[in-house]
Every structure is written in C-alpha cells, then in structure tokens.
Protein backbone atom coordinates (compact mmCIF):
# COMPACT_ATOMS: atom_id res chain seq x y z
CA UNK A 1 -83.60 78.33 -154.46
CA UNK A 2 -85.58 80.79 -156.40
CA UNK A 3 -89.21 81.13 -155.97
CA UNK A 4 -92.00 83.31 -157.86
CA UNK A 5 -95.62 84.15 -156.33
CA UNK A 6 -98.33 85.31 -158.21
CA UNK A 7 -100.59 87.44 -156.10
CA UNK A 8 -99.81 90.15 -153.70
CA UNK A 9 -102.76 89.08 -151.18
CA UNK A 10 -102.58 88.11 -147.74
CA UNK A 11 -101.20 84.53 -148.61
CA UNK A 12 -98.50 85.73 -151.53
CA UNK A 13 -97.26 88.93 -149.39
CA UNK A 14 -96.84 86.68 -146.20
CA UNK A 15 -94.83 83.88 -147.76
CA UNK A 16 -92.86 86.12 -149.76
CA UNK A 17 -91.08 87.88 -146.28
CA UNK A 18 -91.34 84.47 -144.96
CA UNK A 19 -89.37 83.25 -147.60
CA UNK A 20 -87.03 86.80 -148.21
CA UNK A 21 -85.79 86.67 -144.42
CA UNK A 22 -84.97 83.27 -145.08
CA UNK A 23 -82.47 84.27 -148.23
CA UNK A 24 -84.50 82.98 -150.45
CA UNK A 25 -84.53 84.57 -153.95
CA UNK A 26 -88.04 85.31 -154.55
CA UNK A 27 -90.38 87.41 -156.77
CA UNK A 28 -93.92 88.72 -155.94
CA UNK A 29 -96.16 90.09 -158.82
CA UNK A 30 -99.64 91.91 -157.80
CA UNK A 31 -101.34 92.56 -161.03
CA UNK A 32 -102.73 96.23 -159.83
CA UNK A 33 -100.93 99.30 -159.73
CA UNK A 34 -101.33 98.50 -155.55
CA UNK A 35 -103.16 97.67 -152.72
CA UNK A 36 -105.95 99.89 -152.76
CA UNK A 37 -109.26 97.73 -153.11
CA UNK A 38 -112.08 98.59 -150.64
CA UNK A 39 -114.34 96.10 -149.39
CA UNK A 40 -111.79 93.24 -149.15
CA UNK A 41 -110.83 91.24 -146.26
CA UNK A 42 -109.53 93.16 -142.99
CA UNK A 43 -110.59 91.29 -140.16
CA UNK A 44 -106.77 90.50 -138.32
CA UNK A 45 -107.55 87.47 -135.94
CA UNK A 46 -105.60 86.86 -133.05
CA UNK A 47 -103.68 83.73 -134.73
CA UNK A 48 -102.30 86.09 -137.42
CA UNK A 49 -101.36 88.80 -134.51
CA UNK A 50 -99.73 85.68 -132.99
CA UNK A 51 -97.46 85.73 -136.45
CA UNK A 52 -96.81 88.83 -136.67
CA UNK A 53 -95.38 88.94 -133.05
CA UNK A 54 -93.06 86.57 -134.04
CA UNK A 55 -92.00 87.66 -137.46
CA UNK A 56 -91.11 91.33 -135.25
CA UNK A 57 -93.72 93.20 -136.29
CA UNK A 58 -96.33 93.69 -133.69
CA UNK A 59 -95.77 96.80 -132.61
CA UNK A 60 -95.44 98.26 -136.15
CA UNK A 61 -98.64 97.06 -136.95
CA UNK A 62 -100.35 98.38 -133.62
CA UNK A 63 -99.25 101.76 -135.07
CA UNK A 64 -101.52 101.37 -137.98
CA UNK A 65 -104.96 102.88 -137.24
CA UNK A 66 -107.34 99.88 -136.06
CA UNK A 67 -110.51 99.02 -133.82
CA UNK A 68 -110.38 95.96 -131.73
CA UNK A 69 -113.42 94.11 -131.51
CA UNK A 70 -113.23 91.77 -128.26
CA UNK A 71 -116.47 90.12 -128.96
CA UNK A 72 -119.41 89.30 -131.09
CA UNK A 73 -123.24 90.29 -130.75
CA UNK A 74 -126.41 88.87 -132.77
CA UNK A 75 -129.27 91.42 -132.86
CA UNK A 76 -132.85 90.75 -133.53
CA UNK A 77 -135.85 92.08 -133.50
CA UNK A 78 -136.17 90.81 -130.05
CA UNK A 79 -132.64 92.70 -128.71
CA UNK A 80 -129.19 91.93 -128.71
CA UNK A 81 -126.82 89.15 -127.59
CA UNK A 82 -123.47 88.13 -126.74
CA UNK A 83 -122.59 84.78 -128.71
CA UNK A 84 -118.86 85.06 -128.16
CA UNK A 85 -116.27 86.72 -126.17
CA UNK A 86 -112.22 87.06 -127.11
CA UNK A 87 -111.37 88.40 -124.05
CA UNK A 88 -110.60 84.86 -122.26
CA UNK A 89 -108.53 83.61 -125.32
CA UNK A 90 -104.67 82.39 -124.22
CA UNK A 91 -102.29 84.73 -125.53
CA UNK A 92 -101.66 88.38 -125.72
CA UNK A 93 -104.37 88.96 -127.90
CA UNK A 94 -107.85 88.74 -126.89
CA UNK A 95 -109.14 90.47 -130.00
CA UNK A 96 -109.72 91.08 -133.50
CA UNK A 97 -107.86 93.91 -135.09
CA UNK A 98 -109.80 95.77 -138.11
CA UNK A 99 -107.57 97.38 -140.10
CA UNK A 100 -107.84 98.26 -143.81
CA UNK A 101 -106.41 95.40 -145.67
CA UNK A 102 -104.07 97.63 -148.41
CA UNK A 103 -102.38 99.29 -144.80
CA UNK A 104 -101.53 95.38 -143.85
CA UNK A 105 -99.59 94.53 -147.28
CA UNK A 106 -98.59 97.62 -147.13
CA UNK A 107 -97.09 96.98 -143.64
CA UNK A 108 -95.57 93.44 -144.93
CA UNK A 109 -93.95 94.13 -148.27
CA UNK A 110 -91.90 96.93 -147.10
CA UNK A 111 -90.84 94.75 -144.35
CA UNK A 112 -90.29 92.36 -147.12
CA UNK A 113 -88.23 95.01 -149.42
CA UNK A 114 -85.56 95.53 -146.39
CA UNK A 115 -84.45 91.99 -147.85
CA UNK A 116 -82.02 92.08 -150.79
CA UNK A 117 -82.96 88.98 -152.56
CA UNK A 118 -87.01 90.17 -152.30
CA UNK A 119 -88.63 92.20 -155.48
CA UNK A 120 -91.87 93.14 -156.06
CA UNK A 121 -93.20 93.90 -159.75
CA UNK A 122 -96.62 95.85 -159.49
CA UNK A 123 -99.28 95.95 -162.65
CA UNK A 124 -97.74 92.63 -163.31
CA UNK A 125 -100.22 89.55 -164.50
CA UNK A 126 -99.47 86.39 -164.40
CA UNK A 127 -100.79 84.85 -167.57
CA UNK A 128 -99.29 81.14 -167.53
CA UNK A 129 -96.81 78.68 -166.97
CA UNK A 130 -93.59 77.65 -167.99
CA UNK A 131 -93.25 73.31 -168.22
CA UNK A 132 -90.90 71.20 -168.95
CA UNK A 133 -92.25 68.10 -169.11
CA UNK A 134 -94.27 67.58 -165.94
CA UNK A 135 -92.81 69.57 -163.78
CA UNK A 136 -93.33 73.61 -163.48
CA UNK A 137 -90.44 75.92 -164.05
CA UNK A 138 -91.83 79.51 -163.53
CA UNK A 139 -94.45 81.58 -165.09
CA UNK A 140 -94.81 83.76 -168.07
CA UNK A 141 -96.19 87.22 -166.58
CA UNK A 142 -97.59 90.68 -168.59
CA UNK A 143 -96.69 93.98 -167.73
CA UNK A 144 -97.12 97.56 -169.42
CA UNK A 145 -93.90 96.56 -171.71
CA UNK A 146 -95.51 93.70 -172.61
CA UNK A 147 -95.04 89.38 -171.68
CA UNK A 148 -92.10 88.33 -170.53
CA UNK A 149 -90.95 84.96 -168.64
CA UNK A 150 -89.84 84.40 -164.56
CA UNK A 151 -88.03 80.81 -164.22
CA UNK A 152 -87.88 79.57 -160.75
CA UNK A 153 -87.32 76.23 -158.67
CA UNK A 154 -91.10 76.84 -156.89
CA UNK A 155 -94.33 78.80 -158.60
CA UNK A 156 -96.87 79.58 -156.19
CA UNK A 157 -100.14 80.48 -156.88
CA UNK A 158 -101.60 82.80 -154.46
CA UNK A 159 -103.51 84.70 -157.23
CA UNK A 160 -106.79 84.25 -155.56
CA UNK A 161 -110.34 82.50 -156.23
CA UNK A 162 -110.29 83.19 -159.84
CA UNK A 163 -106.79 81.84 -160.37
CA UNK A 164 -104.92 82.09 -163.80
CA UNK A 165 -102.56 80.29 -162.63
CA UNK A 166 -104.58 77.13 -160.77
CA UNK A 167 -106.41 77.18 -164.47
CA UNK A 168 -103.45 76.92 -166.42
CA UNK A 169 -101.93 73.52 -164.30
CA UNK A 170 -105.56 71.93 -164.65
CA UNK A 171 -106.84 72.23 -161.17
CA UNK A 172 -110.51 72.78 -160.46
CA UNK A 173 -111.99 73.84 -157.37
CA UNK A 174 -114.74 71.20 -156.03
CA UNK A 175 -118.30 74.01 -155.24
CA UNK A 176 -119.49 73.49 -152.17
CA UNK A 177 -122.16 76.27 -152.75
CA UNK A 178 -123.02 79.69 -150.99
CA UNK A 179 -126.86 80.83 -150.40
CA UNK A 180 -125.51 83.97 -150.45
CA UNK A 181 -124.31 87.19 -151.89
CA UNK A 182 -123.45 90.45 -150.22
CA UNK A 183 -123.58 93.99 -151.15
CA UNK A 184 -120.56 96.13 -149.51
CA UNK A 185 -121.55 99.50 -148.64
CA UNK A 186 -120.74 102.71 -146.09
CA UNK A 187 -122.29 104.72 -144.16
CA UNK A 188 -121.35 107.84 -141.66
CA UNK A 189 -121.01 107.20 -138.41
CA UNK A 190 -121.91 109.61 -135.36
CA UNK A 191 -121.53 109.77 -132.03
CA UNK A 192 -124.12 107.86 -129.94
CA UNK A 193 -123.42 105.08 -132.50
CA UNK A 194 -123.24 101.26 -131.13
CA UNK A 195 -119.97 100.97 -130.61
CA UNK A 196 -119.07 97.18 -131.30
CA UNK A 197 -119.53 95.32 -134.80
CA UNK A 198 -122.70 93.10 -135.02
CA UNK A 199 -125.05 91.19 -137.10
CA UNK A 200 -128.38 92.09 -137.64
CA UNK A 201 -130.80 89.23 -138.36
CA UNK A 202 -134.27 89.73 -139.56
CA UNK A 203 -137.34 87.83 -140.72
CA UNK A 204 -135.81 87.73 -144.56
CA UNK A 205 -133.20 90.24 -144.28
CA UNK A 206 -129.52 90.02 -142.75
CA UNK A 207 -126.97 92.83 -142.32
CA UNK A 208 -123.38 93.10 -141.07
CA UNK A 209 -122.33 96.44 -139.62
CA UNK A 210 -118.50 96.84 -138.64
CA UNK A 211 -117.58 99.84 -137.13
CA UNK A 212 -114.70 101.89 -138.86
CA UNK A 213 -114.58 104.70 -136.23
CA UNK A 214 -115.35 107.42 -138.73
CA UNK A 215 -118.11 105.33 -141.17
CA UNK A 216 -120.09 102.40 -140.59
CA UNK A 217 -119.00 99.54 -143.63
CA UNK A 218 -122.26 97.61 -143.96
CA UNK A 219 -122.82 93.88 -146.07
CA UNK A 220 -126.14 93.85 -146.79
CA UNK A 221 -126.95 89.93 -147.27
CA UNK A 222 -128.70 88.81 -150.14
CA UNK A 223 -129.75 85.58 -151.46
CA UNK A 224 -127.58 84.44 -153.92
CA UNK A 225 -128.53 86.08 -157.30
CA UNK A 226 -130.22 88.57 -155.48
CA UNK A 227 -127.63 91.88 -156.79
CA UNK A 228 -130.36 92.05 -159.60
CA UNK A 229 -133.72 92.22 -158.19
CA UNK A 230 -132.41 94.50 -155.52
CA UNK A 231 -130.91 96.85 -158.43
CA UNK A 232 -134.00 96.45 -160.33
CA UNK A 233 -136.00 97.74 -156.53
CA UNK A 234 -134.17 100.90 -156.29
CA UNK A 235 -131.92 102.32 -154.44
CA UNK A 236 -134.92 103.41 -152.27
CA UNK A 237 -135.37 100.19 -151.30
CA UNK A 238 -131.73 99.51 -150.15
CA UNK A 239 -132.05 102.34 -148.15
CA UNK A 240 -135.37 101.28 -146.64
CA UNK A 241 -134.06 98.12 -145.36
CA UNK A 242 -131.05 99.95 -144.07
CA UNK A 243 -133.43 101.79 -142.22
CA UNK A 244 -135.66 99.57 -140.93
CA UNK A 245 -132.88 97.05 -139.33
CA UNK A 246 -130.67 99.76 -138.12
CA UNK A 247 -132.90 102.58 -137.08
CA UNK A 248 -130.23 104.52 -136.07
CA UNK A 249 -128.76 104.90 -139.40
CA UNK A 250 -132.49 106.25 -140.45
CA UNK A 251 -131.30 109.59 -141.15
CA UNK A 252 -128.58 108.95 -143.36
CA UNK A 253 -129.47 106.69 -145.77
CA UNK A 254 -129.52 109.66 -148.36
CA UNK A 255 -125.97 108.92 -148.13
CA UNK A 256 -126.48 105.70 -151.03
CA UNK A 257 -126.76 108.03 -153.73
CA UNK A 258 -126.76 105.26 -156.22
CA UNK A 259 -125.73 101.78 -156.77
CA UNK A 260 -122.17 103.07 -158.03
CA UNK A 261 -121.71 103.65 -154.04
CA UNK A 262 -122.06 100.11 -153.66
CA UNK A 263 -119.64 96.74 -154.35
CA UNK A 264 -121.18 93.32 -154.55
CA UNK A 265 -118.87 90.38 -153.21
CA UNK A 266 -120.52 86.79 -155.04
CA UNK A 267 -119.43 84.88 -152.54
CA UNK A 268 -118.30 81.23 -153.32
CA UNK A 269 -117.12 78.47 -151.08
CA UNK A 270 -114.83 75.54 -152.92
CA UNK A 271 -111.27 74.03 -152.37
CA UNK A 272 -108.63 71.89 -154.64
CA UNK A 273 -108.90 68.23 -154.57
CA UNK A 274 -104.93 68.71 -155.14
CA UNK A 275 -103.40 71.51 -154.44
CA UNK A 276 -99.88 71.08 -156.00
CA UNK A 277 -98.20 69.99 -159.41
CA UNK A 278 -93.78 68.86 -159.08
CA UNK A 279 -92.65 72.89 -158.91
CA UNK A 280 -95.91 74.32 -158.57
CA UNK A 281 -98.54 75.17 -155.60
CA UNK A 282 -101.76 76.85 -154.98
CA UNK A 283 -102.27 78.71 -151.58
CA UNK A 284 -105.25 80.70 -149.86
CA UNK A 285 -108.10 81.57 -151.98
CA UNK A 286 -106.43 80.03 -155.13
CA UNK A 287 -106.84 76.63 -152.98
CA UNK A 288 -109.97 77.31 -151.34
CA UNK A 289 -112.00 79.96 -151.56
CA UNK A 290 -114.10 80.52 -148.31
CA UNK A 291 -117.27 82.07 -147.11
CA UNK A 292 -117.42 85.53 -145.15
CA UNK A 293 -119.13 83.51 -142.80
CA UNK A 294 -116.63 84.15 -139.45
CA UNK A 295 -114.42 86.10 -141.48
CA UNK A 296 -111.36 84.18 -141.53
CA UNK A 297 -110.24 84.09 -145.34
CA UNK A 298 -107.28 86.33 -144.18
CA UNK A 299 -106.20 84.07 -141.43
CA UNK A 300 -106.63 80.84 -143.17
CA UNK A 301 -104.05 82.56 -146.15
CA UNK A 302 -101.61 83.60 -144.07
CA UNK A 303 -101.78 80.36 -141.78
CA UNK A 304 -101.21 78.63 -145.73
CA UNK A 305 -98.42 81.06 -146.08
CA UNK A 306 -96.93 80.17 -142.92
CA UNK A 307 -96.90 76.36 -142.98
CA UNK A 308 -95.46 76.46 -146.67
CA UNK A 309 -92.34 78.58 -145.52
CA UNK A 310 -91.80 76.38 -142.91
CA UNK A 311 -92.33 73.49 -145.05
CA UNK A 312 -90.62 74.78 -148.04
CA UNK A 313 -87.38 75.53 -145.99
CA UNK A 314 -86.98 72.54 -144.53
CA UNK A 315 -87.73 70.20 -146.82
CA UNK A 316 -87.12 71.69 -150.02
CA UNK A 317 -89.50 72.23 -153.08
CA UNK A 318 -89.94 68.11 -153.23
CA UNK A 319 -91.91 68.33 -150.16
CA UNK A 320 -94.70 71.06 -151.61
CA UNK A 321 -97.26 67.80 -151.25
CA UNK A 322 -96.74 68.05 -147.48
CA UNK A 323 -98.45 71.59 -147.80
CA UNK A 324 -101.88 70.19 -148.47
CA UNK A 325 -101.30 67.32 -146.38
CA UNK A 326 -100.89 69.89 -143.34
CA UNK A 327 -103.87 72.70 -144.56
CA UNK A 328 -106.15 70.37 -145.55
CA UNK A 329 -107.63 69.30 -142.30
CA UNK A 330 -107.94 72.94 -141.21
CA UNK A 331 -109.52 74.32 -144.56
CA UNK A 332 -112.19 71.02 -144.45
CA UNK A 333 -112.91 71.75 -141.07
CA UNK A 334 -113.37 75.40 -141.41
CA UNK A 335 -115.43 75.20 -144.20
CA UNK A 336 -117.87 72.73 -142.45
CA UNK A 337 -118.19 75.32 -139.51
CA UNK A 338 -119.14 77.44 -142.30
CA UNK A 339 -121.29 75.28 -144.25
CA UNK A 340 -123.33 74.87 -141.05
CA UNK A 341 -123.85 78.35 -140.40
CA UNK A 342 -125.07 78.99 -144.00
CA UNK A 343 -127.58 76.04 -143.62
CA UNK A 344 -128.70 76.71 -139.91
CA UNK A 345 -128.36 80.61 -140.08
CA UNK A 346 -128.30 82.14 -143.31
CA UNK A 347 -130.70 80.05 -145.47
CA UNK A 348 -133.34 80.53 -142.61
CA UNK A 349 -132.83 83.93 -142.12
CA UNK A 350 -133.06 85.04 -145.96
CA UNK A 351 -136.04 82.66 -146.09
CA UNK A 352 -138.02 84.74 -143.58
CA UNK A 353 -137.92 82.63 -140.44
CA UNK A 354 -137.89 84.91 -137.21
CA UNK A 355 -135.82 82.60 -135.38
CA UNK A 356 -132.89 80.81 -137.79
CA UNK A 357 -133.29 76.95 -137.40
CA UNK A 358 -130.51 75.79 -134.72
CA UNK A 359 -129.89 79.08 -133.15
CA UNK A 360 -130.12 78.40 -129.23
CA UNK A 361 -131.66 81.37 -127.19
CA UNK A 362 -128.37 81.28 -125.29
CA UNK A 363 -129.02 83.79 -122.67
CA UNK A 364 -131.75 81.10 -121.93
CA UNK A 365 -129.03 78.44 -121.96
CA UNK A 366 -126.05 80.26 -119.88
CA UNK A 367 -123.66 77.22 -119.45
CA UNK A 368 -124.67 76.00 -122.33
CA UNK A 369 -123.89 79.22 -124.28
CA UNK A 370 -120.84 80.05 -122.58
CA UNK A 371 -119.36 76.83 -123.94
CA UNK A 372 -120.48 77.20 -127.39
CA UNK A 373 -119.01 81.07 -126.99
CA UNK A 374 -115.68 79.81 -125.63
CA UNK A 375 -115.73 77.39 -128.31
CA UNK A 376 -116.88 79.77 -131.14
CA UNK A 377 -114.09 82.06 -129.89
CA UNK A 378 -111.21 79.78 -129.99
CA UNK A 379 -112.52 78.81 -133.60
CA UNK A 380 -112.63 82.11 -134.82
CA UNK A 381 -109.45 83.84 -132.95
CA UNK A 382 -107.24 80.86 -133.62
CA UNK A 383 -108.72 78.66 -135.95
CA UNK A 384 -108.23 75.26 -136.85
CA UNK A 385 -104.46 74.10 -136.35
CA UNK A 386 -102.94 77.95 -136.18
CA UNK A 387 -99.15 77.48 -137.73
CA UNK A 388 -96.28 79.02 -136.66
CA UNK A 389 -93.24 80.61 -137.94
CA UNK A 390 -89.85 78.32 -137.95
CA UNK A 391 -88.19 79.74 -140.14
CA UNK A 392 -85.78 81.91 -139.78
C-alpha cells in the first residue's frame, strides 16, 4: 500500500511514522521550507504523552526543553482561582507539556526518516488531485522545479483549516462560528514572575499568558473583527491593556515596538459533514477546525492520526469511512465543550460583564467545583475517546 499526506502538522507527521513503522510506503509533503512558525499550537496533553510512550518516544521528547503546567487558574479583578488540577489524572502524566510545536515535528519526522519506505519532500504544495472516475488516486503537488504528480492507494489531507486539498474533492466545512480573534504576542519574563499559565478575565478584555521560562507568549482576546480597530488604537493602547490586566508586565510593554511584533490567529470553529471520498481522507484541522478554547487542536490531530493508522492497517483503504465514524463523536463533543465556553465565557467577558454568565464562584462551591475541576481535567488531559496505537 502506498499512501501520500499533504501537510506536515501534528495530524500528517503523526500518521506518517504511524504508518512508516508499519512498512507502509508513504510520502509526507509540508509546503514550507520547515517547521518554524511561531504562535502555533504547542500545548502536549497528557493523551498525546500517552502516544508517544507507546510509539517509544517518551523519553526523547522529555529531552526537549518544556514547562509542565499541572493545573489551570482564572484571574480576575477579584484574585485568582484554581478551576482545574492534572495532578489526580490516571496515568503517568499528570500534566501538560509546552513545548514549541516545530521541536515536536521535528522530534517525529526524524523518528519517521529511520524508516526506509518514509520520505519527506519540504517546500512542496499540494495543489490537487489525481481521479479516476470516483475514486482518488494521489495528488498533483508543486515544488521549486515545478508540478509534478504522487499516485497512491490512500491521499490524506492533513493540510489544515484552509485545505487545498478538502477544496479540490468538494468538501465544505459546516461554521459553527467563533466570537473571537486573538492577537499572539511576547513579552520578557523576569524573575518574581507568576510562575503557572493563566487566564486573565476582565470587564471587556481577556488575556492568555503562558509561561515560556525565558518570555511570557501572551493572546490578547479580541472580538472577532476586532485586529482592525485595535491597529487603528495604537500600539499604545495594546500596551495599555497589557498593563492594566497584568501589572506586572507594566514595565515592559515598551517591548511591542509595533504591530509587526505581533501575529493575529482568526480563529474559526467548523467540521466536515463527510470527511472521506473512495481513496481520499481529511484529518485534523482539514476536518475540523477547532477553537483555542482548552487548547486541544494538537491532541484532537494526533488522536485523528492515531485512529486512522490503526484503522487503515487493519482494514485496508476500503475502511477510510470507519475514520469519521470513530472521530466524529469526539470532535462533536469537543466542539460543544467549546461552543459553551465561547457563549458562557468569552461573549460575556468581551461584552464587559464583570462576572461571565455561568461561571460558578467555585471556591464558594468546593464539592461542587472539585467535580467540575476533575471533570474539566479529564476533558482537557485526555479528551473525548483518547485512541491508541495498534499498530505495529
């Protein structure tokens, strides 16, 4: 069996070892020169530890430089919170891993290049597909040299949210709408800094601050839209509100020079009524794209990745159908959770309530809150249905 993925992302880099290890003949194509984007998607949940303990590679990936974050705080104007702790999860890991995303691929396609039957072509854009009759036979692909054509028994498209590939077999993403935008940005950090990641809520304002050891990486949210107006404030007044919700960053906010220091993520939230054509499937954010609401984009992708190797090698490329059958009821369910935090949380928030609509005082609530925390932290550190790997 030969197989060609589009889309050197969590989701394509995962099922391609998956798939590699197996003795399968497959090609990868990332369309940049590598992985070097900042501001993606770097959050490592305990279910995607889980995977890489059993694919071998746990202990190479603990090498890479990473924080663990063991639990999550909401701050307001009124103080801080814990709404969830990892550190009671089942397992080995009790924690989120941040590491930066390009050091993760990184990590997985060389484990993936150990294989004979793996290659990876970089600057390499998938561009379309190759049918006969109804059925999908490869892709056609452009490099420096110019188009040229990959034929193959399976295409997958893990070529994320704005998907060439997903366009080209006539699949469109049902919108289930995002109030939201959010504007990517660092900061030094200093000793005497908090130490954990958090979320700072305001009347109007919201800000995300993950610790990075050395820098702070801040999302700034906005309502959706809002890149503009903000732009068209100043960078004055992005540092102002950096200021004013995280005092202790009140000294450096000279350190936005300009809006060129800063990347803007429009966030969307949709999924495939069908994921698959005969030969052809769409994984991760090619399938559904999902909020940074719980930040689990990563996990759901490589979860994807994981149930189609173990679906792909068992049943062959007939059963691709059985894919979305399987990730369906985890990517519905997730996106819900999601939907519901954006409604109860975010929309309030941005729209200047003090307290968000729904959010329980739960240090006034304490078994009350420490079941929604145990709950919240199984959700987020293992998700909904967490896969594992099979195949060997």
């Amino acid at each position: 069996m030969r197989c060609v993925i589009a889309g050197g992302g969590p989701a394509g880099a995962v099922l391609a070892l998956l798939l590699a290890r197996a003795g399968v003949e497959v090609t990868l194509l990332e369309k940049h020169a590598d992985f070097l984007r900042d501001f993606r998607g770097d959050t490592i949940h305990p279910s995607t530890l889980q995977v890489l303990d059993e694919l071998g590679l746990a202990e190479a990936f603990h090498r890479i430089p990473h924080r663990k974050a063991y639990g999550f705080d909401l701050v307001t104007d009124t103080g801080r919170t814990r709404i969830s702790s990892l550190r009671d999860l089942p397992g080995p890991y009790n924690y989120i891993a941040f590491v930066p995303q390009w050091d993760f691929l990184t990590l997985i396609t060389t484990e993936a290049a150990t294989y004979p039957n793996f290659r990876l072509l970089m600057n390499a854009e998938a561009v379309g597909l190759i049918r006969e009759g109804d059925a999908v036979r490869g892709l056609r692909y452009r490099d420096a040299e110019g188009e040229h054509e990959l034929r193959a028994e399976v295409t997958i498209a893990a070529d994320g949210r704005g998907s060439t590939l997903r366009a080209a077999a006539g699949l469109v993403p049902k919108e289930l709408g995002a109030p939201m935008d959010v504007v990517w940005f660092r900061m030094p950090r200093e000793d005497g800094d908090p130490g954990e990641a958090f979320l700072r809520v305001s009347a109007g304002h919201m800000m995300v601050a993950i610790n990075r050891e050395t820098y702070w990486q801040l999302g700034y949210v906005i309502p959706k839209g809002g890149a503009e107006r903000l732009r068209a404030a100043g960078v004055g007044e992005l540092r102002r509100q950096v200021g004013r919700l995280l005092p202790f960053l009140g000294d450096r906010t000279e350190a936005i020079a300009g809006f060129e220091d800063v990347s803007v993520l429009t966030v969307a939230l949709n999924r495939l009524e069908r994921w698959y054509r005969p030969g052809f499937l769409c994984i991760g954010d090619a399938a559904h794209a999902m909020s940074p609401v719980f930040g689990v984009g990563i996990n759901l992708a490589v979860q994807d990745a994981v149930a189609t190797a173990n679906i792909l090698l068992s049943e062959g490329p007939s059963a691709l159908p059985k894919v979305q059958r399987r990730r369906m009821f985890p990517t519905k369910a997730t996106q819900l959770a999601q939907q519901v935090a954006q409604r109860r949380l975010i929309q309030p928030a941005l729209s200047g309530s003090v307290r968000p609509t729904g959010l329980p005082d739960l240090a006034a609530l304490p078994v009350v809150g420490r079941l929604v925390g145990r709950l919240l932290a199984r959700f987020i550190g293992h998700g909904v249905r967490p896969e594992h790997v099979s195949a060997k």
